[in-house]
Protein backbone atom coordinates (compact mmCIF):
# COMPACT_ATOMS: atom_id res chain seq x y z
CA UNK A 1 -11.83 9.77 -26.41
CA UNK A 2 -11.84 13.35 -25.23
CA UNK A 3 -12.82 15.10 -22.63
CA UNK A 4 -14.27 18.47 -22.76
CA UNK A 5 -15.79 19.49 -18.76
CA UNK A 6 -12.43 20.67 -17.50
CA UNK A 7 -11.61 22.95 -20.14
CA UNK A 8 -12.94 26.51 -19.46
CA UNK A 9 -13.41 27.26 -23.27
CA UNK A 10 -14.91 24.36 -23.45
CA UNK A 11 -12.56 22.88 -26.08
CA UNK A 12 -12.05 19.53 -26.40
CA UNK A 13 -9.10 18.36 -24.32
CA UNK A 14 -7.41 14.36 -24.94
CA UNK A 15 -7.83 12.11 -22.03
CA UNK A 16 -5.59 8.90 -21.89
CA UNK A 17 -8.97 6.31 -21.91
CA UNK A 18 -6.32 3.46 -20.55
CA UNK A 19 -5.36 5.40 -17.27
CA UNK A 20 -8.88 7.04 -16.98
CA UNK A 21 -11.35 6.44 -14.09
CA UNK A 22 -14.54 6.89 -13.35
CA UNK A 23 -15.68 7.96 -9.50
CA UNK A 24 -19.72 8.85 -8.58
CA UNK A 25 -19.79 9.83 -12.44
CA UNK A 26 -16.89 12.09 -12.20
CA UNK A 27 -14.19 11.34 -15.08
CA UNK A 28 -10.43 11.69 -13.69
CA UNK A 29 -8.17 11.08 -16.73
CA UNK A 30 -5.66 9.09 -14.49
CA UNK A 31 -6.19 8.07 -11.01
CA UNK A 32 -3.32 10.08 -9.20
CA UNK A 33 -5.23 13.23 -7.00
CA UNK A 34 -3.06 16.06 -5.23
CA UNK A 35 -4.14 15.32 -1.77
CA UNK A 36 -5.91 18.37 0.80
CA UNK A 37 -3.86 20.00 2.30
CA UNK A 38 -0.47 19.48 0.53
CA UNK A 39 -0.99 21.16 -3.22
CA UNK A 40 -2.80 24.60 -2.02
CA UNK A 41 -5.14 25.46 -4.94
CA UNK A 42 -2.70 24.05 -7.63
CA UNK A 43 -1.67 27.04 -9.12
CA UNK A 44 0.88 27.33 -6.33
CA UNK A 45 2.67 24.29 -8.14
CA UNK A 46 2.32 25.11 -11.78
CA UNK A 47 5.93 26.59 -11.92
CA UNK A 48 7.03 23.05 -10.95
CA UNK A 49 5.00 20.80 -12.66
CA UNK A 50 2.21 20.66 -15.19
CA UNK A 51 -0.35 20.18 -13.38
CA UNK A 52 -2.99 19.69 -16.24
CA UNK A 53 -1.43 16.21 -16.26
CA UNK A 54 -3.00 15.25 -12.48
CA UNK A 55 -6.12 13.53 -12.38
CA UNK A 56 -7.51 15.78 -9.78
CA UNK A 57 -6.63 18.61 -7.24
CA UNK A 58 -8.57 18.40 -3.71
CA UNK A 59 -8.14 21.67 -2.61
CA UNK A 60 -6.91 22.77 0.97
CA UNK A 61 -9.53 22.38 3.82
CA UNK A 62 -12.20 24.67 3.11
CA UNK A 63 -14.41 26.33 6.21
CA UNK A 64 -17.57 28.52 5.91
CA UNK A 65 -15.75 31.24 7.53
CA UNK A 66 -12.50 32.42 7.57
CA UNK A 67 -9.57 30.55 10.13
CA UNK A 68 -5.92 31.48 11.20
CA UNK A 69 -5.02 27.96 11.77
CA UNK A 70 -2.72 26.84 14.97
CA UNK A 71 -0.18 29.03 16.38
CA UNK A 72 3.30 27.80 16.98
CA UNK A 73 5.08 25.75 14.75
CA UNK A 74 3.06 24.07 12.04
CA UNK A 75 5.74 21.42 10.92
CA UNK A 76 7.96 18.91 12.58
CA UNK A 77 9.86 15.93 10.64
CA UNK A 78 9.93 12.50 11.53
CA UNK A 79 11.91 9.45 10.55
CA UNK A 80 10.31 8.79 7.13
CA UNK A 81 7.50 10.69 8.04
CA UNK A 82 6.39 14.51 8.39
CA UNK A 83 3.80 15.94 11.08
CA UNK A 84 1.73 19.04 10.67
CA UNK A 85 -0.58 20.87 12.81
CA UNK A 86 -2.04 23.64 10.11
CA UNK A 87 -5.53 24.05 11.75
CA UNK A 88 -7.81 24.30 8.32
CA UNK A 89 -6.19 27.85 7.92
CA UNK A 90 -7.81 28.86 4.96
CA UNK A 91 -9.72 32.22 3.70
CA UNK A 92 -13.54 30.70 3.78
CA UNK A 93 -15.33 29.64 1.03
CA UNK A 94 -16.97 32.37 0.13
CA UNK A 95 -13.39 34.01 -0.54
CA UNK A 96 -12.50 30.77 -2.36
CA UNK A 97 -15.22 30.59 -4.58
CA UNK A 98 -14.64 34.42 -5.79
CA UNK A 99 -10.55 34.52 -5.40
CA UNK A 100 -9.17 30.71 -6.04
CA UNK A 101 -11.42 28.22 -7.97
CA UNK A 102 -12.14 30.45 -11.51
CA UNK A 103 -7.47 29.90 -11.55
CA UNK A 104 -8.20 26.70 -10.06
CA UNK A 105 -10.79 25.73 -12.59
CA UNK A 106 -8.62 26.75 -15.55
CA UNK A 107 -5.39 24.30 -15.05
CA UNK A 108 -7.64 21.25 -16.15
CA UNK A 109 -7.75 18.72 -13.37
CA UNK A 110 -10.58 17.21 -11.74
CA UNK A 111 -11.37 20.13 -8.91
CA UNK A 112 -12.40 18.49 -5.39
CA UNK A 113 -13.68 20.82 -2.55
CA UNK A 114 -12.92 19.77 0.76
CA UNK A 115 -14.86 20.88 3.55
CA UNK A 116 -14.81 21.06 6.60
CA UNK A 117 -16.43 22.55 9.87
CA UNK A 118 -17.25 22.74 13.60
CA UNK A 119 -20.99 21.90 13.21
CA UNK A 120 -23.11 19.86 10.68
CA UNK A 121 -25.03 23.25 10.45
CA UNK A 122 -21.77 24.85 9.45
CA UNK A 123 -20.66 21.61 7.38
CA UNK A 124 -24.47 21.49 5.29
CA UNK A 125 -24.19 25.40 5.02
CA UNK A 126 -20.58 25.12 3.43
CA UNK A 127 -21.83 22.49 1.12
CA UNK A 128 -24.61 24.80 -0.39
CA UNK A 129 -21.95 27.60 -1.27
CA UNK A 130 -20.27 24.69 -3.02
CA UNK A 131 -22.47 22.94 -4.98
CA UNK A 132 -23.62 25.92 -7.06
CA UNK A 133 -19.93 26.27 -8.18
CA UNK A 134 -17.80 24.57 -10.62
CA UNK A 135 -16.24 22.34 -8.72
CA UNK A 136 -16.73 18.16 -9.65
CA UNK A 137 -17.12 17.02 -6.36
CA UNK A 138 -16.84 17.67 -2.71
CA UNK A 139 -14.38 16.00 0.18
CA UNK A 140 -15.92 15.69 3.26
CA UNK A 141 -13.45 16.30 5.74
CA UNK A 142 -14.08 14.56 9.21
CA UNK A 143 -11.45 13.11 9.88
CA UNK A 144 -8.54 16.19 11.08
CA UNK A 145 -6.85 15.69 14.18
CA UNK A 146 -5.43 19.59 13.53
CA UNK A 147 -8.89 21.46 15.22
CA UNK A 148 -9.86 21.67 18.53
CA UNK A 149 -14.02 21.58 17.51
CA UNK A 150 -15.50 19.48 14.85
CA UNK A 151 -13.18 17.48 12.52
CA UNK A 152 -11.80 14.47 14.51
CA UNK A 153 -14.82 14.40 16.61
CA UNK A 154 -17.33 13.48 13.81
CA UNK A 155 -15.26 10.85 12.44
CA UNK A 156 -14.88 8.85 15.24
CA UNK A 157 -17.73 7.82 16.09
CA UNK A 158 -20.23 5.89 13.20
CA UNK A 159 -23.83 7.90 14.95
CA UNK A 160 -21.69 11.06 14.02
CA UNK A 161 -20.24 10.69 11.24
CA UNK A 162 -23.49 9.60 9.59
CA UNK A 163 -24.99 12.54 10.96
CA UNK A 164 -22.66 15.44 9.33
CA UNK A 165 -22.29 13.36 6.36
CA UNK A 166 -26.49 13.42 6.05
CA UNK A 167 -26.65 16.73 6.71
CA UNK A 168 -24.05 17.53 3.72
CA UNK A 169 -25.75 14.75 1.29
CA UNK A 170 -28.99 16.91 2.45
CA UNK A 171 -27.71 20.15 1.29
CA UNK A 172 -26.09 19.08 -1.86
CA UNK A 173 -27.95 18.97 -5.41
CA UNK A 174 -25.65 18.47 -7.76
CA UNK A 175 -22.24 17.25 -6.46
CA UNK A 176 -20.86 13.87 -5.46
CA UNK A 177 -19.96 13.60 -1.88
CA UNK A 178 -16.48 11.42 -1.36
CA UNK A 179 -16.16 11.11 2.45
CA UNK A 180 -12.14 11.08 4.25
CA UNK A 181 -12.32 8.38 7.12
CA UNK A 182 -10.07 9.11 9.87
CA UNK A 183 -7.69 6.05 10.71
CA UNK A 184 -7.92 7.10 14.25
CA UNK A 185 -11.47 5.63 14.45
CA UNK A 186 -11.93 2.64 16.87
CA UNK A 187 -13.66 1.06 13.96
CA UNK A 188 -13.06 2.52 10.80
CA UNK A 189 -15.26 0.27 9.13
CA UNK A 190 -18.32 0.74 10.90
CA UNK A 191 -17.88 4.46 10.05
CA UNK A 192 -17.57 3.56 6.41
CA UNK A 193 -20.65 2.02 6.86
CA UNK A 194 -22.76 4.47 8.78
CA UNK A 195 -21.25 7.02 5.84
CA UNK A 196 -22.23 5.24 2.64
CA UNK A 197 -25.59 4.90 3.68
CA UNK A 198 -26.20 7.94 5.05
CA UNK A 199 -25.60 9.16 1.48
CA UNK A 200 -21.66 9.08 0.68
CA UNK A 201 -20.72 8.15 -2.99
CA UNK A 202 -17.13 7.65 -2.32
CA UNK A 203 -14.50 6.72 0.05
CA UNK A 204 -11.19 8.35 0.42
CA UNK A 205 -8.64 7.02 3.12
CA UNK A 206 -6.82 7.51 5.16
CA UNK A 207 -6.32 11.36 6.70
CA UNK A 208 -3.18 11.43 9.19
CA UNK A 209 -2.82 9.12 12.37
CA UNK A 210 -2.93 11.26 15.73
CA UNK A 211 0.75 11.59 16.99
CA UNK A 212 3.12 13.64 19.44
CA UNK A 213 6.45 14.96 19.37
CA UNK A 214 8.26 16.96 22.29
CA UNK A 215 11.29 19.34 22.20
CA UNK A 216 14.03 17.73 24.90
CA UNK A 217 15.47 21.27 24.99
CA UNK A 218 13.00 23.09 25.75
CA UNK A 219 11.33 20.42 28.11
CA UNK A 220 7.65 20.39 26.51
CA UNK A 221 6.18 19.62 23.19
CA UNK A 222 6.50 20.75 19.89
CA UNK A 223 3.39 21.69 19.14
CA UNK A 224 1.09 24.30 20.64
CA UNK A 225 -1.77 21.70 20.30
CA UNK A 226 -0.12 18.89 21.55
CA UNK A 227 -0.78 16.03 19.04
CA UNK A 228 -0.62 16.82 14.85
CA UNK A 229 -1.43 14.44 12.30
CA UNK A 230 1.49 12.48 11.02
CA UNK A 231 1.58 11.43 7.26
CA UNK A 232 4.42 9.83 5.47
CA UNK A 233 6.10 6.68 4.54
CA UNK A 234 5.84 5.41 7.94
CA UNK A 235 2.23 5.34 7.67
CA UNK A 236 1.93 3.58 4.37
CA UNK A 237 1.56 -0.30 5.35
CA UNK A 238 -1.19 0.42 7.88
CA UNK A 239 -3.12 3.17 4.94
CA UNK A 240 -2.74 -0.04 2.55
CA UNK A 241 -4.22 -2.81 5.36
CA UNK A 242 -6.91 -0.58 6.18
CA UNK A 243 -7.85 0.19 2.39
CA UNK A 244 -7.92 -3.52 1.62
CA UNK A 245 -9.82 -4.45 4.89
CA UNK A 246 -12.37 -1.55 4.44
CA UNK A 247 -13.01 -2.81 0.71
CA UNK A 248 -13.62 -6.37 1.83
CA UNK A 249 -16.00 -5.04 4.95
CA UNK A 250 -18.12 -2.77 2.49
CA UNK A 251 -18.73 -5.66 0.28
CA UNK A 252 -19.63 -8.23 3.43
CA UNK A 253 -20.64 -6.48 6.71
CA UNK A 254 -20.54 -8.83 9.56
CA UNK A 255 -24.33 -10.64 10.00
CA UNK A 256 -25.80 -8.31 7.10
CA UNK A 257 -26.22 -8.65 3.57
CA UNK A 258 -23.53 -6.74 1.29
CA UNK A 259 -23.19 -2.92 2.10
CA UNK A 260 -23.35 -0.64 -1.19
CA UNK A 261 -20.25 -0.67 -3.16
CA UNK A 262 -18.46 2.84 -3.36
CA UNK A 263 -15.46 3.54 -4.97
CA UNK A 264 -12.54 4.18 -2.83
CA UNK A 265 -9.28 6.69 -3.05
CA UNK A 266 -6.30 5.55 -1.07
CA UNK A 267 -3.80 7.95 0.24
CA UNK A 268 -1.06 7.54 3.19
CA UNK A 269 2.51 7.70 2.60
CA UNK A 270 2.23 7.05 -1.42
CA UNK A 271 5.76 8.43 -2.66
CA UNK A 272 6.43 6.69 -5.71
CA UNK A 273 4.57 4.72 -8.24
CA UNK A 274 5.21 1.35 -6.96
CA UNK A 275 3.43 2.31 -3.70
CA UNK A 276 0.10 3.88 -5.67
CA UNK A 277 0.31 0.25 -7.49
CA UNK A 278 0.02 -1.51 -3.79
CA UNK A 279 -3.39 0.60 -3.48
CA UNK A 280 -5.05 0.13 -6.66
CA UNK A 281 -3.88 -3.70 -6.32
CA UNK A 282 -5.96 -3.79 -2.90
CA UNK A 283 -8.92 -2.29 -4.11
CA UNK A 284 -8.49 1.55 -4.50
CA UNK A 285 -10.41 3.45 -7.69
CA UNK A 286 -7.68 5.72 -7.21
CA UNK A 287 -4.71 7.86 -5.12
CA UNK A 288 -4.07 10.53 -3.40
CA UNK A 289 -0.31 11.87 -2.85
CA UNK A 290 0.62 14.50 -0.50
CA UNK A 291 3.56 14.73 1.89
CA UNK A 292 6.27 13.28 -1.24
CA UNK A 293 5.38 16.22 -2.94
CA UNK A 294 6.93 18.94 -0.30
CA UNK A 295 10.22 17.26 -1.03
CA UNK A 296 9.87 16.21 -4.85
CA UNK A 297 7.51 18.39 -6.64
CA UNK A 298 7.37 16.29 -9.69
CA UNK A 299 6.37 12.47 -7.80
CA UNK A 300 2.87 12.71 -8.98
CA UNK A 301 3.75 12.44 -12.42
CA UNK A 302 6.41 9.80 -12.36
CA UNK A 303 3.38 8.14 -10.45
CA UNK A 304 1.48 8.60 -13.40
CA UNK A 305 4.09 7.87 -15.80
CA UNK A 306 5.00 4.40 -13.54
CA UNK A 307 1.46 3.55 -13.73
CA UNK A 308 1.03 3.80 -17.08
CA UNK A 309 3.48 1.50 -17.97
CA UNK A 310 3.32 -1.28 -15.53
CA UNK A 311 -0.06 -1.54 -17.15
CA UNK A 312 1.61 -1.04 -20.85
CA UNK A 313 3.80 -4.00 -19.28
CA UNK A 314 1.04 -6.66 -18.21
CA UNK A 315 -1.34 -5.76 -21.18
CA UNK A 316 -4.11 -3.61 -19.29
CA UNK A 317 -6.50 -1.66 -20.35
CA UNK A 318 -7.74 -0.28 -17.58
CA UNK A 319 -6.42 0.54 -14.01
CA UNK A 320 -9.45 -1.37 -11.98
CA UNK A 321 -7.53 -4.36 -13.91
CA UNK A 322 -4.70 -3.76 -11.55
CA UNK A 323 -6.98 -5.21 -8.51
CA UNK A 324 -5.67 -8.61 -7.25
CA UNK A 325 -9.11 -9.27 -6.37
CA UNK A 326 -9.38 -10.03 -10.06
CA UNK A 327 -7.15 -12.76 -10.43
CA UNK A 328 -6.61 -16.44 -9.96
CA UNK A 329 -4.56 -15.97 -6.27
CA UNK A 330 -8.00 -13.90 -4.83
CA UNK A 331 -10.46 -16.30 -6.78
């Protein structure tokens, strides 16, 4: 089978039809996605990988106007974790559309917008620039705990969330909207909930858990904002309880009949391809990767690579095989 929408000459291009997915009708040709925030606009990375091998690229966090991001440091390691507090800097999309996505567009990948804002009037605004682009689908971002105004705030509570994700479905024509839950939410899957049916076609989770670090030299913390978002290892085993939870509570909402299905994209701590394998076995369409690739540029595609053959191994023929749900021990 071949695929011919992410080539800009429109030449036919070979997908691998045992490691392809499907999302809200977009075609990934594996499910392994460069996660926000950690791959830039993926031509940063093509000196260290080949990147037309990805799945998909979700670009940084994009704003309708330019930002800075935070001042002060930006990044702070952990044990088996890293923390950032970035702050969406990014040059608006305007400047993205015109400067980053025609290079973006041209190294094959799935392309995945994400956006974010301070408003739903700036979110729904942002999401009109973008859908009369050429990117496959937009990331709804509500879930940073990097800005001050909007992000966090929307994703924390179901009312909001629904309403910024309404006001984006709204505004878009022609794009799928995935929507990243924040695992800071006192009930993550209530927001799910309120999301998908105020329009979301897709799940991606989780964004980074709200932590703190202070300098004992210099007696305060390390960050100028306070808290950052921590990502990593560490956070792996809670990302992969709250991805198998969240697909069990979309399919059987407590005192209500089954909540529409949407496909859902795991990400937290996923360094290798034995821990993408844990998602996809709990119910993930697909991955995200981010942090592993700071220190090892090329873990996305032995992720791909290890995929590939565990399912070479067991006989599959397709990775939403690789479910547990769909065998004898879940049954």
């Amino acid at each position: 089978m071949t695929n011919k929408k992410n080539r800009p000459d429109g030449a036919a291009e070979p997908v691998n039809t045992v490691s392809a997915v499907t999302i809200a009708g977009v075609r990934f040709r594996n499910p392994v996605i460069a996660a926000s925030g950690t791959f830039g606009y993926g031509s940063e990375y093509a000196d260290l990988l080949d990147v037309s091998r990805l799945g998909g690229i979700c670009t940084k966090g994009l704003t309708l106007n330019p930002r800075a991001g935070n001042s002060g440091r930006r990044i702070h390691e952990t044990p088996s974790g890293l923390m950032n507090s970035i702050g969406l800097e990014n040059p608006g999309i305007a400047a993205f559309i015109e400067r980053e996505l025609p290079r973006l567009r041209g190294l094959g990948p799935v392309v995945i917008a994400n956006l974010s804002g301070s408003s739903a009037d700036e979110y729904s605004d942002g999401a009109r620039l973008l859908d009369g682009t050429s990117v496959d689908m937009i990331e709804l971002n509500i879930s940073c705990p990097n800005v001050k105004a909007g992000g966090m705030m929307f994703g924390l509570d179901p009312g909001t969330a629904a309403l910024v994700t309404g006001a984006v479905r709204d505004a878009l024509r022609h794009k799928p909207l995935m929507v990243k839950l924040s695992p800071n939410a006192p009930d993550i899957a209530a927001v799910a909930r309120a999301c998908v049916s105020a329009g979301a076609d897709a799940l991606s989770l989780v964004n980074t858990f709200k932590a703190m670090a202070i300098d004992i030299h210099a007696g305060k913390p390390v960050f100028d904002n306070i808290t950052a978002g921590l990502s990593g290892p560490a956070i792996r085993p809670i990302a992969l309880r709250m991805v198998w939870e969240l697909w069990e509570a979309l399919r059987t909402p407590p005192g209500k009949a089954p909540a529409r299905p949407v496909p859902i994209v795991g990400a937290g701590g996923i360094a290798g391809a034995e821990d993408a394998l844990e998602f996809l076995m709990a119910g993930a369409s697909a991955v995200q990767t981010g942090s592993a690739t700071f220190s090892h540029p090329q873990t996305m595609i032995e992720i791909i690579d290890g995929i590939e053959e565990h399912m070479a191994k067991r006989g599959l023929s397709n990775p939403e095989e690789l479910s547990i749900r769909k065998t004898a021990w879940y049954a």
